[in-house]
Protein backbone atom coordinates (compact mmCIF):
# COMPACT_ATOMS: atom_id res chain seq x y z
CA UNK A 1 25.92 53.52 50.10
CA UNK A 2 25.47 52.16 53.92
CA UNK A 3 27.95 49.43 55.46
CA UNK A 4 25.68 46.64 56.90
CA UNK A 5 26.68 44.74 59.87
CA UNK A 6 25.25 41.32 60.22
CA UNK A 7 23.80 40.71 63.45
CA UNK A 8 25.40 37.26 63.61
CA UNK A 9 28.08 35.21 62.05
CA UNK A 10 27.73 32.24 59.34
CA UNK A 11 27.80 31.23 55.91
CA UNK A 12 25.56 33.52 53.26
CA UNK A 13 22.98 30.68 51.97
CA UNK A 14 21.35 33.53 49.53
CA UNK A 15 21.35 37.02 48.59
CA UNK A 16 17.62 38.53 48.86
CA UNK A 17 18.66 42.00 46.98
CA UNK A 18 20.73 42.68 43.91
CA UNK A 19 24.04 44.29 44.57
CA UNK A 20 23.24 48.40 44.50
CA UNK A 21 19.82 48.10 44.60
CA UNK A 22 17.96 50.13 47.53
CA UNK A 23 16.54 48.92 50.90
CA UNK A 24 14.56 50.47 53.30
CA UNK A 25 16.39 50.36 56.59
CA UNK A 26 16.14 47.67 58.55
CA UNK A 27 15.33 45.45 55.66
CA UNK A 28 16.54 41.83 55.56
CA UNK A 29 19.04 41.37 52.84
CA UNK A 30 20.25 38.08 52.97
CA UNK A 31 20.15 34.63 54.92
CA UNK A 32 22.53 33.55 56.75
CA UNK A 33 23.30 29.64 57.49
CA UNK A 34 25.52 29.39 61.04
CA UNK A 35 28.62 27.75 61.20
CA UNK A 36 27.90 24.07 61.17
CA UNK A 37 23.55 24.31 60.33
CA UNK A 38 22.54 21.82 57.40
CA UNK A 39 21.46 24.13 53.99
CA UNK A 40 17.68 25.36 54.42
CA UNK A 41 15.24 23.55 51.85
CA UNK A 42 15.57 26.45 49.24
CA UNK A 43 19.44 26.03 49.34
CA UNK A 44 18.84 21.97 48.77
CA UNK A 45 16.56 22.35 46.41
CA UNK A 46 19.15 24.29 44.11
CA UNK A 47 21.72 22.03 44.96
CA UNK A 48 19.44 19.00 43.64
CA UNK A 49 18.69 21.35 40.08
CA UNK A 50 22.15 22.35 39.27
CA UNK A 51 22.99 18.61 39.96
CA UNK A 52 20.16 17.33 37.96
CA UNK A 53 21.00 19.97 35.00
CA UNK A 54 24.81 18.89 35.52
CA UNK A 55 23.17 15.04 34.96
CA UNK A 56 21.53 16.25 31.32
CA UNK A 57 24.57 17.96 30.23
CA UNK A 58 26.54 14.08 31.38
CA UNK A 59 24.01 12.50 29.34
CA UNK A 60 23.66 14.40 26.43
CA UNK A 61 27.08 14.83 25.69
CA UNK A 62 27.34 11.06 26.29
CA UNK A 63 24.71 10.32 23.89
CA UNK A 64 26.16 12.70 21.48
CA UNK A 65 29.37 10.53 21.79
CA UNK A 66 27.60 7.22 21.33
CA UNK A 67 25.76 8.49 17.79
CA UNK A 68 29.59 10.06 16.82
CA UNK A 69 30.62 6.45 16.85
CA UNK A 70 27.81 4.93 15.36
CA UNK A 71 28.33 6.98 12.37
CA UNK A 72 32.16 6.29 12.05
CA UNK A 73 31.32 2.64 12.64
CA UNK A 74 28.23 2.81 9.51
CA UNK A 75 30.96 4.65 7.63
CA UNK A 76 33.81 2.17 7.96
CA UNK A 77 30.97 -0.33 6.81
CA UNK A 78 30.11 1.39 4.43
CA UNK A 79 34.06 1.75 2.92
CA UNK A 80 34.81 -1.94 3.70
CA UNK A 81 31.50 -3.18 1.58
CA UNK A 82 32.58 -0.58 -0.83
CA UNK A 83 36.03 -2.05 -1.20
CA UNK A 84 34.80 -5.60 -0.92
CA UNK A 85 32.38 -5.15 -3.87
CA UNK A 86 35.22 -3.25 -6.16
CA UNK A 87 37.49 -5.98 -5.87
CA UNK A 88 34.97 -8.42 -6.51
CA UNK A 89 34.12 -6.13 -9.86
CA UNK A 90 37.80 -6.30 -11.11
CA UNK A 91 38.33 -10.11 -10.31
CA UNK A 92 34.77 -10.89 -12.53
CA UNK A 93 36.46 -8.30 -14.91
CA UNK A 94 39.77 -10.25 -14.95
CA UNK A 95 37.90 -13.79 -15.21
CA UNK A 96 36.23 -12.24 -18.26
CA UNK A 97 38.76 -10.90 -20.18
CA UNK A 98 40.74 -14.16 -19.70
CA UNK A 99 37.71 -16.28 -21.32
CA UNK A 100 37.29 -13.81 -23.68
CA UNK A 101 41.69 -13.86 -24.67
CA UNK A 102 41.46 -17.77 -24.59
CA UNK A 103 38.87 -17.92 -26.83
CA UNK A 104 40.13 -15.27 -29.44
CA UNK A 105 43.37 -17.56 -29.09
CA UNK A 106 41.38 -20.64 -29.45
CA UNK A 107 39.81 -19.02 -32.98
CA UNK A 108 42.52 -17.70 -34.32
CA UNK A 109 44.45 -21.62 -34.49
CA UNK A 110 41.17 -22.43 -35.84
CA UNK A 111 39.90 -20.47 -38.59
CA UNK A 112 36.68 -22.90 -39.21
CA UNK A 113 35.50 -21.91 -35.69
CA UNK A 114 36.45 -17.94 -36.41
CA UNK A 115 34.28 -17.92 -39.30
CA UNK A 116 31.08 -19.76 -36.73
CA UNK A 117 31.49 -17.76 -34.19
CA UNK A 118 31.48 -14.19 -36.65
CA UNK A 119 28.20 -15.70 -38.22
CA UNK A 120 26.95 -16.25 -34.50
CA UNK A 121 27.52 -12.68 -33.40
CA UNK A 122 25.95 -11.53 -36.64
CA UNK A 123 23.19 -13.21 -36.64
CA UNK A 124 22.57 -12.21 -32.65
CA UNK A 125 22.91 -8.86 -33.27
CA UNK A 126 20.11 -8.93 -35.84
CA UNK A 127 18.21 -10.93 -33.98
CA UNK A 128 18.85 -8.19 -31.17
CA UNK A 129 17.81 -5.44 -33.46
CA UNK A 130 14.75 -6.51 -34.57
CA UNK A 131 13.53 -7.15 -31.09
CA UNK A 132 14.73 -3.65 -29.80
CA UNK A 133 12.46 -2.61 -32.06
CA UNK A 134 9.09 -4.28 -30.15
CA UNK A 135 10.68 -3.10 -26.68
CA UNK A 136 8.85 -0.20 -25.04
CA UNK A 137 11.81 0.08 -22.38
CA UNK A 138 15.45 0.21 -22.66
CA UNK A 139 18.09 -2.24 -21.42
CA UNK A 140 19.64 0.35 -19.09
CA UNK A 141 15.34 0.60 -17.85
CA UNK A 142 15.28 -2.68 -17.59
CA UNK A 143 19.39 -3.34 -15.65
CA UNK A 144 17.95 -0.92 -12.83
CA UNK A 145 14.54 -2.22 -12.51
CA UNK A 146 16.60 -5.47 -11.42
CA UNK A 147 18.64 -3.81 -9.45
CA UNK A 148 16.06 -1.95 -7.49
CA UNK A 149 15.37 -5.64 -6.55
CA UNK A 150 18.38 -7.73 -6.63
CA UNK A 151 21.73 -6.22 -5.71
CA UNK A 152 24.95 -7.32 -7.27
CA UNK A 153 26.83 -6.99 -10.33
CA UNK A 154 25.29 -7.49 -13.81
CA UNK A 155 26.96 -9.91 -15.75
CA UNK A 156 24.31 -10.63 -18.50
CA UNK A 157 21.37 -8.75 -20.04
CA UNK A 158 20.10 -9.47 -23.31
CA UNK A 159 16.31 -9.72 -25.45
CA UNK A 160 14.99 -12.53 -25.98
CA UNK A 161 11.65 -13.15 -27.91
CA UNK A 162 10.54 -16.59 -26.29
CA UNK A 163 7.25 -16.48 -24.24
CA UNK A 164 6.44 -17.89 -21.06
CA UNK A 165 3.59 -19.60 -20.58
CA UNK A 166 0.56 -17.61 -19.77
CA UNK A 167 2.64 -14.31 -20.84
CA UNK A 168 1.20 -12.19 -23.44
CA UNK A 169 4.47 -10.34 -23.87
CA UNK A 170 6.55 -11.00 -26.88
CA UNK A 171 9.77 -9.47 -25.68
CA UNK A 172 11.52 -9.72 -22.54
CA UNK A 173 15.19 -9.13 -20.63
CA UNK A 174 16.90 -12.09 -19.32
CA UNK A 175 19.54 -10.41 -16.86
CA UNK A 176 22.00 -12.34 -14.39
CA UNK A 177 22.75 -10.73 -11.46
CA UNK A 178 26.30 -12.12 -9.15
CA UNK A 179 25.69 -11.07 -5.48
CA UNK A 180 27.92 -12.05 -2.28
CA UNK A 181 32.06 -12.65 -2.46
CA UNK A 182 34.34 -14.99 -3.51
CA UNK A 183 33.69 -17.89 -0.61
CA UNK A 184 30.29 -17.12 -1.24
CA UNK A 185 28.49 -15.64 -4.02
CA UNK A 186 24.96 -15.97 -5.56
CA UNK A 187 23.49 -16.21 -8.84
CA UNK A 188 20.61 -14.06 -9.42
CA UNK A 189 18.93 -14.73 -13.09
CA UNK A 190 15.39 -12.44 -14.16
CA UNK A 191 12.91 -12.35 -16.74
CA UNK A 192 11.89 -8.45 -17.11
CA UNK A 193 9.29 -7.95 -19.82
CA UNK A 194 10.47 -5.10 -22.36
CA UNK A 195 6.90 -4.01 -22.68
CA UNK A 196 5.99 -2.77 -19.27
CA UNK A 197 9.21 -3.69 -16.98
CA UNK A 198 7.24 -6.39 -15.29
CA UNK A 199 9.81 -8.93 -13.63
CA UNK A 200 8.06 -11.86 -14.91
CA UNK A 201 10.39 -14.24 -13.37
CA UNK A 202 13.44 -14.74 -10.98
CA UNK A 203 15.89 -17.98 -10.59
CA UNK A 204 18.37 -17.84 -7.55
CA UNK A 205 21.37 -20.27 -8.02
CA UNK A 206 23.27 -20.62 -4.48
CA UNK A 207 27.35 -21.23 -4.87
């Protein structure tokens, strides 16, 4: 290994050998910028890519940041809509189980009414029998073919055997579908036939 003595003084702008590699003599081995001389083009031009890569790197990690957020900020959505929709659930549930107490109180002072209102449910429930038996889909088929369609809460889905006009269907769910909160909620009603899972019809009643 040879000591080299630079011929004049300055600022090393670039190497042009790898440390320990071997040189014939006399063999430039590096530029040198004087004291004071602007960077040659080569050293400017390296200067403008390690700024430009330092410029990605800013922007990526930027961007990066930005879609971090956007996902907390679907997320919280998604919670608060969540939450919104549960309590709505329970207060519906509440409402119900109150009509449903009154009226059991209301029957019981009134045995005449009791004895209706058994015969009623009876006679539904064979009347809901004998139609389950012409139905080619379930209700459950039938709750999420509505709700692929209408979201919300279902309140109501029964059978019913009374035909539209121009239907050739015998059987059909009649579901009702609450959507929206408690300032402002909607009414969703369909007619799903229980033959193919056609939605037949749809009523919208705005609150």
């Amino acid at each position: 290994m040879v000591n080299a003595e630079a011929l004049t003084s300055g600022v090393i702008e670039r190497l042009l050998v790898q440390i320990g590699e071997k040189v014939p003599a006399g063999a430039a081995i590096a530029i040198i910028r004087a004291q004071g001389q602007s960077a040659g083009k080569e050293g400017s031009l390296a200067q403008q890519e390690e700024q430009k890569r330092g410029e990605l790197r800013e922007a990526a990690l930027k961007r990066k940041a930005a879609e971090l957020e956007a996902l907390r900020l679907q997320e919280r959505q998604l919670q608060d809509a969540s939450s919104t929709q549960e309590q709505e659930e329970k207060k519906r549930s509440r409402e119900a189980e109150e009509k449903m107490r009154s009226e059991r109180e209301a029957m019981e002072r009134d045995p005449e009414l009791m004895a209706r209102r058994k015969l009623e449910r009876e006679i539904m429930a064979r009347r809901q029998a004998e139609l389950a038996k012409k139905a080619n889909i379930t209700m459950q088929q039938a709750i999420q073919i509505a709700m692929n369609q209408q979201s919300g809460t279902v309140m109501e889905c029964r059978l019913i055997g009374e035909r539209p006009a121009g239907e050739r269907d015998q059987v059909f769910y009649i579901l009702t579908i609450v959507s929206g909160n408690e300032q402002e909620s909607a009414s969703t009603r369909m007619l799903i036939s229980a033959i193919d899972g056609r939605v037949v019809q749809t009523w919208k009643d705005e609150k």
